[in-house]
C-alpha atoms as a PDB file:
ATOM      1  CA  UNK A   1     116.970  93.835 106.077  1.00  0.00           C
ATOM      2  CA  UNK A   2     117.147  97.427 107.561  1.00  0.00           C
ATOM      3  CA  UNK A   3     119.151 100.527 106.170  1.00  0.00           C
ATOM      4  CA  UNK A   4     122.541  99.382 107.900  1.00  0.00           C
ATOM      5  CA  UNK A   5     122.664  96.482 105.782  1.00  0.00           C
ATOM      6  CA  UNK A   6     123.014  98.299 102.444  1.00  0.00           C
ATOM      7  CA  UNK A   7     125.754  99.923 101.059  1.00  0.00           C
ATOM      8  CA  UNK A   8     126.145 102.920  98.587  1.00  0.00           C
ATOM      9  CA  UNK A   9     128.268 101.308  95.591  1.00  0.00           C
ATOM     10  CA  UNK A  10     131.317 102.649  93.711  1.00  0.00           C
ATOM     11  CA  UNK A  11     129.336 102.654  90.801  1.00  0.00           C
ATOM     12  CA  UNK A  12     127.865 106.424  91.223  1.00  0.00           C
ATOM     13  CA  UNK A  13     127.073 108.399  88.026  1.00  0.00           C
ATOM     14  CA  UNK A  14     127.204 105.320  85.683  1.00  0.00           C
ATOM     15  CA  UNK A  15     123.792 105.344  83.370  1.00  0.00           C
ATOM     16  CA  UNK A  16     121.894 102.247  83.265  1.00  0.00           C
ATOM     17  CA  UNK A  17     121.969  99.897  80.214  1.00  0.00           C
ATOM     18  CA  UNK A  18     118.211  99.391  78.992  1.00  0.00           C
ATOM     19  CA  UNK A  19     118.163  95.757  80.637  1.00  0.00           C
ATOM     20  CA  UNK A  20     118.683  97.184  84.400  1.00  0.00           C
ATOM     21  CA  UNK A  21     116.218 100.242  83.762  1.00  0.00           C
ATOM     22  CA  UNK A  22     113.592  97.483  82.364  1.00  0.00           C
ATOM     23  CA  UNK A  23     114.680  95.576  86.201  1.00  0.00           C
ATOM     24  CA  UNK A  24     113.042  98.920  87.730  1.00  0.00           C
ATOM     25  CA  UNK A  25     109.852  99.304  85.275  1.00  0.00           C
ATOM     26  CA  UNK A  26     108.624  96.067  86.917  1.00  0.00           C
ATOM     27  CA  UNK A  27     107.701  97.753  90.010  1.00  0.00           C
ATOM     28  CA  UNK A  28     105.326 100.918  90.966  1.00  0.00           C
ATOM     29  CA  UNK A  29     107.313 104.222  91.655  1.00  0.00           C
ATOM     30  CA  UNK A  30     106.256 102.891  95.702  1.00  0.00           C
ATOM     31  CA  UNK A  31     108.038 100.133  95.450  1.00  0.00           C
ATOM     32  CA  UNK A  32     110.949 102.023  93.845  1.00  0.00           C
ATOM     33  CA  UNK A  33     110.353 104.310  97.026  1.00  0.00           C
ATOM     34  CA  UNK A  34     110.682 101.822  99.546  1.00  0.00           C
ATOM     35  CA  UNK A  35     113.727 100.137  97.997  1.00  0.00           C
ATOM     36  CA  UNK A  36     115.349 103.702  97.654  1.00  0.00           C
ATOM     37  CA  UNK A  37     114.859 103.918 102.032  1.00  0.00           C
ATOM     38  CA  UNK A  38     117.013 101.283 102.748  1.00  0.00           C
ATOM     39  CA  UNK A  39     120.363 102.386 101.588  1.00  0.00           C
ATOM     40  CA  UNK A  40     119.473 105.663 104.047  1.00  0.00           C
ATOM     41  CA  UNK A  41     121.103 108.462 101.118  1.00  0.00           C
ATOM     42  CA  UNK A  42     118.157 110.519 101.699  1.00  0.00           C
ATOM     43  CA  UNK A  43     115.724 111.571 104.076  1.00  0.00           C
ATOM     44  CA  UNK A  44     111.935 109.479 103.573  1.00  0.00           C
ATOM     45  CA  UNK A  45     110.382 112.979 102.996  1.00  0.00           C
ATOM     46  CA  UNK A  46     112.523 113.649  99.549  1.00  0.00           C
ATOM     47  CA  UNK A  47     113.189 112.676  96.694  1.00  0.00           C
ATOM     48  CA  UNK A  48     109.160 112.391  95.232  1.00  0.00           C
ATOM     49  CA  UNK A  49     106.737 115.242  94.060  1.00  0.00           C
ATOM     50  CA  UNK A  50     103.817 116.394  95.946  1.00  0.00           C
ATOM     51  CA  UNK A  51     100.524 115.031  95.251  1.00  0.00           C
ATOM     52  CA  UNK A  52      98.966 117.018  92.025  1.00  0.00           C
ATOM     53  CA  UNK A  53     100.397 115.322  88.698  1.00  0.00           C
ATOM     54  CA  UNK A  54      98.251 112.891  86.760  1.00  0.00           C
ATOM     55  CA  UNK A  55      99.300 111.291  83.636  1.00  0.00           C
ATOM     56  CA  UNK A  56      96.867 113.208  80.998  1.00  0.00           C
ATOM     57  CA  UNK A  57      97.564 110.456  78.949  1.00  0.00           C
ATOM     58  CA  UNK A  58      95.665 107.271  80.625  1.00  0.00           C
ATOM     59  CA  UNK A  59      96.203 106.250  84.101  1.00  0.00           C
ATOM     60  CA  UNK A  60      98.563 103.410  83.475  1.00  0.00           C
ATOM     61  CA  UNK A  61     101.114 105.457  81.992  1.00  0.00           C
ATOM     62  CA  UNK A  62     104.645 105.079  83.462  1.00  0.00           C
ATOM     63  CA  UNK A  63     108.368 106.308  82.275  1.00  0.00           C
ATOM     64  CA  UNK A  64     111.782 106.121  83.301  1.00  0.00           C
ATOM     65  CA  UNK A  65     114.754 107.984  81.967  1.00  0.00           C
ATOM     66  CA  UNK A  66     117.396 111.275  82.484  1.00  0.00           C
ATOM     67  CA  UNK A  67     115.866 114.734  82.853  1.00  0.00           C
ATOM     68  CA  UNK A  68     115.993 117.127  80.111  1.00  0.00           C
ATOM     69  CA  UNK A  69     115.325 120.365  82.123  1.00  0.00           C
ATOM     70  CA  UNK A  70     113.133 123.381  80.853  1.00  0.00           C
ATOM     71  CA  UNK A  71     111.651 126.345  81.894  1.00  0.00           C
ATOM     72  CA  UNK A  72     109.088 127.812  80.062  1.00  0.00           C
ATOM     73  CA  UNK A  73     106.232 130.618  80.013  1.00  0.00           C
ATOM     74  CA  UNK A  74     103.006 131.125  78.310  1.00  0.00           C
ATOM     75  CA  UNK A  75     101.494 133.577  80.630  1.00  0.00           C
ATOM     76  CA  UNK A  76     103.345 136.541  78.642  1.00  0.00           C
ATOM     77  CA  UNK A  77     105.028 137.379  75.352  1.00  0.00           C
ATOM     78  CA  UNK A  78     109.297 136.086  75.473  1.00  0.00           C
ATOM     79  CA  UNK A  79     111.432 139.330  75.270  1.00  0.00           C
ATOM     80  CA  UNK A  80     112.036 138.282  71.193  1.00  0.00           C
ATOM     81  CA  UNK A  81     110.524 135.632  69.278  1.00  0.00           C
ATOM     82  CA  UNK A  82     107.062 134.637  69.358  1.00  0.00           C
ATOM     83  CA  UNK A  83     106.851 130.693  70.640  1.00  0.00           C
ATOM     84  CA  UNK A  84     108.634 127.605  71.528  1.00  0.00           C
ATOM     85  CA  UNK A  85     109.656 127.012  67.924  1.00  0.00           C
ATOM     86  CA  UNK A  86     111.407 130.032  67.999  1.00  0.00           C
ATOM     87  CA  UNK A  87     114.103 128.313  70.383  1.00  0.00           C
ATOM     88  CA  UNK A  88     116.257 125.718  68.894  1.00  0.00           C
ATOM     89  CA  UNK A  89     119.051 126.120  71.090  1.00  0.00           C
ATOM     90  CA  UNK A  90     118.234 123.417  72.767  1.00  0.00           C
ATOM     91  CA  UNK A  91     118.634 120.810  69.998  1.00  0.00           C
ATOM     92  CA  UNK A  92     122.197 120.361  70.299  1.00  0.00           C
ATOM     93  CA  UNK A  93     122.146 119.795  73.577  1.00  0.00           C
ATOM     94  CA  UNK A  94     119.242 117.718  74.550  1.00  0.00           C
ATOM     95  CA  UNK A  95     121.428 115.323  72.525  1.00  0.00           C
ATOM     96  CA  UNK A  96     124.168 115.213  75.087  1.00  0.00           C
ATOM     97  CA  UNK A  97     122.070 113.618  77.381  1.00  0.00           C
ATOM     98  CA  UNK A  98     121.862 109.862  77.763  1.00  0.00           C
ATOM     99  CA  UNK A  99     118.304 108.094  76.485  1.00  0.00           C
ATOM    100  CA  UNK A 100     115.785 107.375  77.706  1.00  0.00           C
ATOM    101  CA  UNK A 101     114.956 110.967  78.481  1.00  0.00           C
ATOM    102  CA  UNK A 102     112.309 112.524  79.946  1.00  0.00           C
ATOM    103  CA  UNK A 103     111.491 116.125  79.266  1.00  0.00           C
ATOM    104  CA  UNK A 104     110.877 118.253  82.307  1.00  0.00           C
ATOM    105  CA  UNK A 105     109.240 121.576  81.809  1.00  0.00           C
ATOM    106  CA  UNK A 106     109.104 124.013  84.985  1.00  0.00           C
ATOM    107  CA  UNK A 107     105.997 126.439  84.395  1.00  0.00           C
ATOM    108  CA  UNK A 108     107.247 129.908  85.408  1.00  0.00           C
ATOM    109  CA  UNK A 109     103.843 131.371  84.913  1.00  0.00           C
ATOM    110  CA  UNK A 110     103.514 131.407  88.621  1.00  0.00           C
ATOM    111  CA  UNK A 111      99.658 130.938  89.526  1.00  0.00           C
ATOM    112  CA  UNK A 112      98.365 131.985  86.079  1.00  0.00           C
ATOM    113  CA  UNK A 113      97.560 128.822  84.215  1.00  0.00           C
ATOM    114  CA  UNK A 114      96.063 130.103  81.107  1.00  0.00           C
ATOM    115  CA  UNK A 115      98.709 128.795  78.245  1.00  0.00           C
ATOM    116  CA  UNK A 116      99.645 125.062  78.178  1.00  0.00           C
ATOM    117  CA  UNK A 117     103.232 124.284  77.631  1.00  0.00           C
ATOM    118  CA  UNK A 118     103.109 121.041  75.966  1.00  0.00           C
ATOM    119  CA  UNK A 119     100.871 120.211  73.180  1.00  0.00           C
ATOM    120  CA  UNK A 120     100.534 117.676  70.400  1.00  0.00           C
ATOM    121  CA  UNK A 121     103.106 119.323  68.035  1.00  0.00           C
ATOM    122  CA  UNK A 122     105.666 119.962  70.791  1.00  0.00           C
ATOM    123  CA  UNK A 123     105.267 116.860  72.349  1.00  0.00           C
ATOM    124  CA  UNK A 124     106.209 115.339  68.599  1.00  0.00           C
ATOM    125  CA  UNK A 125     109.158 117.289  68.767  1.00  0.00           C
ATOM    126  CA  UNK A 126     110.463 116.115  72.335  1.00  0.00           C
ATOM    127  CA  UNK A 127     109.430 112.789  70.834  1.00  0.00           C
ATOM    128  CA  UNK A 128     111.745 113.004  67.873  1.00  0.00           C
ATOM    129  CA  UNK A 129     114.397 113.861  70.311  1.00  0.00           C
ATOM    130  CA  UNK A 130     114.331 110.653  72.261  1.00  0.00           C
ATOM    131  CA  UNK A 131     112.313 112.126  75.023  1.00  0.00           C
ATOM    132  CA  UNK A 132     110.049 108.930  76.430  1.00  0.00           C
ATOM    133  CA  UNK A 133     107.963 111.153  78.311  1.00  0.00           C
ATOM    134  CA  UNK A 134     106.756 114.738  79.632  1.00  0.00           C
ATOM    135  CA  UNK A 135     106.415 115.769  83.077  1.00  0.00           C
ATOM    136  CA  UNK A 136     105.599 119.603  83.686  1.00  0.00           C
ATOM    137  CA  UNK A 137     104.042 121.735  86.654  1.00  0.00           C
ATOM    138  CA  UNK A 138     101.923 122.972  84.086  1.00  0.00           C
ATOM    139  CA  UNK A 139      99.590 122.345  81.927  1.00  0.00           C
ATOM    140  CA  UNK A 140      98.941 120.761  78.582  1.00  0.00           C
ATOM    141  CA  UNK A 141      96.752 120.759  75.476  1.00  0.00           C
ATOM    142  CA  UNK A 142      95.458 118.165  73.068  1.00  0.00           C
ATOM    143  CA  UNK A 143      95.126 115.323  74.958  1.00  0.00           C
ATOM    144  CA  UNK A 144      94.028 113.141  71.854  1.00  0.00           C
ATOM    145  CA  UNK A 145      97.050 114.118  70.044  1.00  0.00           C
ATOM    146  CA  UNK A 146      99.242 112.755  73.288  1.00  0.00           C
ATOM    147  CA  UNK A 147      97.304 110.210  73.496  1.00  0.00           C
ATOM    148  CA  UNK A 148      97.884 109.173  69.737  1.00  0.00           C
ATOM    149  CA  UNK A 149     101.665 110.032  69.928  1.00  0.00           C
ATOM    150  CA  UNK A 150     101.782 107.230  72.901  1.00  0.00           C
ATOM    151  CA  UNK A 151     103.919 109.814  75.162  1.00  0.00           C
ATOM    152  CA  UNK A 152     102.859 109.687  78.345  1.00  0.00           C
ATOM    153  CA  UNK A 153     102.292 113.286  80.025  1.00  0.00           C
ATOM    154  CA  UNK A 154     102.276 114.521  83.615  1.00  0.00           C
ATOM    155  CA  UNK A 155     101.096 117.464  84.405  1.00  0.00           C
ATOM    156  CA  UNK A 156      98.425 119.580  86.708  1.00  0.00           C
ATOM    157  CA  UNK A 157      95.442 119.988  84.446  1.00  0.00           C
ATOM    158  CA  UNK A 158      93.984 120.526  80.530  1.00  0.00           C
ATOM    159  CA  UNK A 159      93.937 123.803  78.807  1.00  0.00           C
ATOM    160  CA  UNK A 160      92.748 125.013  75.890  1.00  0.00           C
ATOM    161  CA  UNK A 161      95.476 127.680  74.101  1.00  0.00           C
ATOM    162  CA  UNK A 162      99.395 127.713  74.256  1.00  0.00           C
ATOM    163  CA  UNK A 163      98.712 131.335  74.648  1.00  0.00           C
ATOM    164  CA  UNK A 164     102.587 132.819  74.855  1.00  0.00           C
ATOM    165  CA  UNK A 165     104.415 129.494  75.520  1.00  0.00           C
ATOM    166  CA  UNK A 166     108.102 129.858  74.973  1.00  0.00           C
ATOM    167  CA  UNK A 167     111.395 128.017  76.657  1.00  0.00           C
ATOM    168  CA  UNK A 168     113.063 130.593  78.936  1.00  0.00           C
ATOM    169  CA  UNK A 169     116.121 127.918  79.152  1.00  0.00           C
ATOM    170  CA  UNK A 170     117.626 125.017  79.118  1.00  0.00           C
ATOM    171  CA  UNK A 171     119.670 122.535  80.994  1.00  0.00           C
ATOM    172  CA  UNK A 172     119.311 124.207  84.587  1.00  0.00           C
ATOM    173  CA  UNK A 173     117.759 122.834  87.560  1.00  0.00           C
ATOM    174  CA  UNK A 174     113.739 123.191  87.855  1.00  0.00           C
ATOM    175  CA  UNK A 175     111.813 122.484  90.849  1.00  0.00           C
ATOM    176  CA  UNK A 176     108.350 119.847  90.130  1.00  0.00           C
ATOM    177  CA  UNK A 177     106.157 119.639  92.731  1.00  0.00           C
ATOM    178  CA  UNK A 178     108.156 120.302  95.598  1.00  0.00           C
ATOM    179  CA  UNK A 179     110.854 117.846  93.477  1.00  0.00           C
ATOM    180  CA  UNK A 180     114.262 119.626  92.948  1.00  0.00           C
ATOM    181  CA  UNK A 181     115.160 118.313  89.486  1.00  0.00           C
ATOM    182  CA  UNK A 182     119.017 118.396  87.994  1.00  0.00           C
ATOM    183  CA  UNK A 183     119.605 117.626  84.294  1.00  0.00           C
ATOM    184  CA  UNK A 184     120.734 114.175  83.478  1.00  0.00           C
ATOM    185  CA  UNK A 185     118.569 112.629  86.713  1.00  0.00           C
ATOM    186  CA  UNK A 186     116.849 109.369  86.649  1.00  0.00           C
ATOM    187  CA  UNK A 187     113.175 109.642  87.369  1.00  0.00           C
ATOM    188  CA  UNK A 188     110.595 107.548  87.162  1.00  0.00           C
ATOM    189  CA  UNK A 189     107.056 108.458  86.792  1.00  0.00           C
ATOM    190  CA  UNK A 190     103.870 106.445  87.372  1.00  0.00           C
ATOM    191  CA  UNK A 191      99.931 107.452  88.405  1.00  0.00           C
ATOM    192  CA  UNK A 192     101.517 107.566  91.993  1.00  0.00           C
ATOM    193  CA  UNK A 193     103.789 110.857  90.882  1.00  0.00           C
ATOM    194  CA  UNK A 194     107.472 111.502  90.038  1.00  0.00           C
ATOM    195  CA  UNK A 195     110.262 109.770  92.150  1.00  0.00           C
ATOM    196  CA  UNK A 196     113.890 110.539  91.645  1.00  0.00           C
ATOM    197  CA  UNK A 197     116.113 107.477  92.204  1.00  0.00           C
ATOM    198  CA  UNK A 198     119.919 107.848  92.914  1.00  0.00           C
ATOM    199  CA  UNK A 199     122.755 106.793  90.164  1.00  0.00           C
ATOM    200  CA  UNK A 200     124.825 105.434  92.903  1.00  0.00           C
ATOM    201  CA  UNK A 201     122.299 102.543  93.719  1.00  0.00           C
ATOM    202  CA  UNK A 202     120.017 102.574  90.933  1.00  0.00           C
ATOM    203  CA  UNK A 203     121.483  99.470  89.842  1.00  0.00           C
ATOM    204  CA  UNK A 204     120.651  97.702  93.094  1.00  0.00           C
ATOM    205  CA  UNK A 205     117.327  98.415  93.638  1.00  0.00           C
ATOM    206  CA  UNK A 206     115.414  95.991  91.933  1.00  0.00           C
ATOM    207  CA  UNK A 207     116.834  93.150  94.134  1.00  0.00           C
ATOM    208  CA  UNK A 208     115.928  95.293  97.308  1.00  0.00           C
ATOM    209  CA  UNK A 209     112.357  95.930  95.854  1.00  0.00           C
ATOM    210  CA  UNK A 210     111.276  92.240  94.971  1.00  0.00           C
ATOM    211  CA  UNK A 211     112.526  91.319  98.623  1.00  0.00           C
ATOM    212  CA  UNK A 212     110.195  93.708 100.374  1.00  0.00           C
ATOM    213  CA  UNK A 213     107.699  92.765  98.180  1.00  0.00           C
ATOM    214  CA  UNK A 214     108.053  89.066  99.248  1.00  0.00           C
ATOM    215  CA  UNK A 215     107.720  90.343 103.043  1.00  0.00           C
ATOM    216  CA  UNK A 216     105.128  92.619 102.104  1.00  0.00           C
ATOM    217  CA  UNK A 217     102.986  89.296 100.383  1.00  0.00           C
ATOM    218  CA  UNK A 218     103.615  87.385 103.543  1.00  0.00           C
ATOM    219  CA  UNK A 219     102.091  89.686 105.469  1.00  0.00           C
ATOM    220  CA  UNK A 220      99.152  90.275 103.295  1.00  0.00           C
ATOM    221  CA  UNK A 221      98.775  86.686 102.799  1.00  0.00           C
ATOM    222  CA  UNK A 222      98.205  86.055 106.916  1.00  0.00           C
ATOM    223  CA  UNK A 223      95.816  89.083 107.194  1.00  0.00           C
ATOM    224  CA  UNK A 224      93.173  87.636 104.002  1.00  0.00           C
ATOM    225  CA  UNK A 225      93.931  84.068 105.366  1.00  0.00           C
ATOM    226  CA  UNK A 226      90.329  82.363 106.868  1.00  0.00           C
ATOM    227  CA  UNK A 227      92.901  81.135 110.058  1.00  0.00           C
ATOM    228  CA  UNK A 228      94.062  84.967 110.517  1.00  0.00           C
ATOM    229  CA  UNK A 229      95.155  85.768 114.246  1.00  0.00           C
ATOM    230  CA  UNK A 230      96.863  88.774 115.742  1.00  0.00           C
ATOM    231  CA  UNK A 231      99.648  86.155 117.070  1.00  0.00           C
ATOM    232  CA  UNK A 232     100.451  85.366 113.275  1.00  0.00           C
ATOM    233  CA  UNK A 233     100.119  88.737 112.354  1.00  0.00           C
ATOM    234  CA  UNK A 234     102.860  89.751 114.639  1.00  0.00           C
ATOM    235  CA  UNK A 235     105.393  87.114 113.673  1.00  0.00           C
ATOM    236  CA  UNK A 236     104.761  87.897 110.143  1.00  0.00           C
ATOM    237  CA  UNK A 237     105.340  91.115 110.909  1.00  0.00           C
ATOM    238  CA  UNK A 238     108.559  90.954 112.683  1.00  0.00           C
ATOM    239  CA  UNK A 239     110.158  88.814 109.838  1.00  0.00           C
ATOM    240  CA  UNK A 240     110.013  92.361 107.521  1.00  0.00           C
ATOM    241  CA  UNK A 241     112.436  95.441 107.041  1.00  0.00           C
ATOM    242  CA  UNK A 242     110.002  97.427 108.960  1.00  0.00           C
ATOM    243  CA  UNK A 243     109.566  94.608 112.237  1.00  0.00           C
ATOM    244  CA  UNK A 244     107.282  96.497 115.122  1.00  0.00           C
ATOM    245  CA  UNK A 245     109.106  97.544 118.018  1.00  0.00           C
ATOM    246  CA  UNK A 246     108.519  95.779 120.989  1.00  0.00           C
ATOM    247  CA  UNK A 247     107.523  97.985 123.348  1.00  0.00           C
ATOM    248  CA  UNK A 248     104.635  99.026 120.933  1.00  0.00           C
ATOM    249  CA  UNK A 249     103.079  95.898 121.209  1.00  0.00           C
ATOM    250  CA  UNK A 250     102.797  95.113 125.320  1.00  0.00           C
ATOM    251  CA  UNK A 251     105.712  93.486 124.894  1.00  0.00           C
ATOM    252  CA  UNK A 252     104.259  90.341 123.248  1.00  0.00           C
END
């Protein structure tokens, strides 16, 4: 079951119905991740943020849904207006974007992290709009207010003020975590990080996942097993996506 044997389908920008995006939720963003490998659309490097978000909501929180993209400030005053309410622009057309959604709030503060940009009234608001979820660079306030609201929220760390927090736009590409994120894309979100997963096999994944996981079990299963041996550990091995190359192991 290596990358050759999969094939992109013809079904590229279609939207999931909620039954097929409930098919991914069953699995951990690394399963997702090693599904994603084996159609071979991206390079194993991309596609995931780099390690610093944690869900400031409880550890086992986990979303999946279509990016509603934001930048936003705090560190200093918006040229007019005085905060995020102050920007409603956005209302009309966070609405053209299929739900679930998932806000995603690029901090443009740079390395000053004094103001949080999401906070319990804010995060109502995204709420209201169908948003299942934050994930910022940032950082957020009022953790038992998020918690309460049952919206999970990614981000870097806790503050205390929203200091000048304000939307600079809307609807444009922001960059996570190393994660180049374009409005309307499917990511998924778990205590592992943010993983964005392709429209064109989206559908197909779950299948893929649950059969590496089956290989994955077998081999786990011989390596906790009182009879273990490096002989069965090898031919469990070499019945997976991911079979050791010869040559690596004396030729045995």
């Amino acid at each position: 079951m290596d990358e050759k044997n999969f094939t992109v389908p013809s079904s590229q920008g279609e939207k999931l119905s909620q039954e097929q995006l409930d098919a991914i939720l069953r699995f951990d963003t690394c399963a997702i991740a090693n599904a994603i490998e084996c159609f071979g659309i991206r390079l194993r490097n991309e596609g995931f943020t780099r390690p610093g978000l944690h869900c400031m909501t409880g550890e086992e929180g986990r979303i999946l849904g279509y990016a509603a993209t934001f930048r936003v400030r705090s560190a200093e005053p918006p040229m007019t207006g005085l905060r995020f309410g102050d920007r409603t622009d956005w209302w009309g057309e966070i609405e053209q974007l299929p739900r679930p959604r998932i806000a995603v709030l690029e901090s443009r503060n740079g390395d000053i992290m004094t103001g949080a940009c999401v906070g319990e009234v804010h995060a109502a608001i995204l709420k209201a709009f169908g948003c299942c979820g934050v994930i910022t660079d940032g950082v957020v306030r009022d953790l038992p207010g998020l918690k309460k609201l049952g919206l999970p929220v990614f981000a870097t760390a806790a503050a205390v003020s929203h200091s000048y927090m304000h939307v600079v736009d809307f609807g444009a590409p922001v960059e996570i975590m190393g994660l180049e994120v374009q409005p309307g894309q499917l990511l998924y979100a778990d205590r592992h990080g943010v993983l964005a997963i392709p429209d064109e096999i989206a559908a197909e994944i779950p299948l893929v996942a649950e059969h590496l996981l089956r290989e994955e079990q077998a081999v786990l299963d011989v390596c906790q097993s009182p009879d273990f041996s490096p002989e069965k550990l090898l031919a469990a091995l070499r019945k997976t996506s991911n079979a050791p190359d010869r040559d690596r192991t004396g030729g045995a």
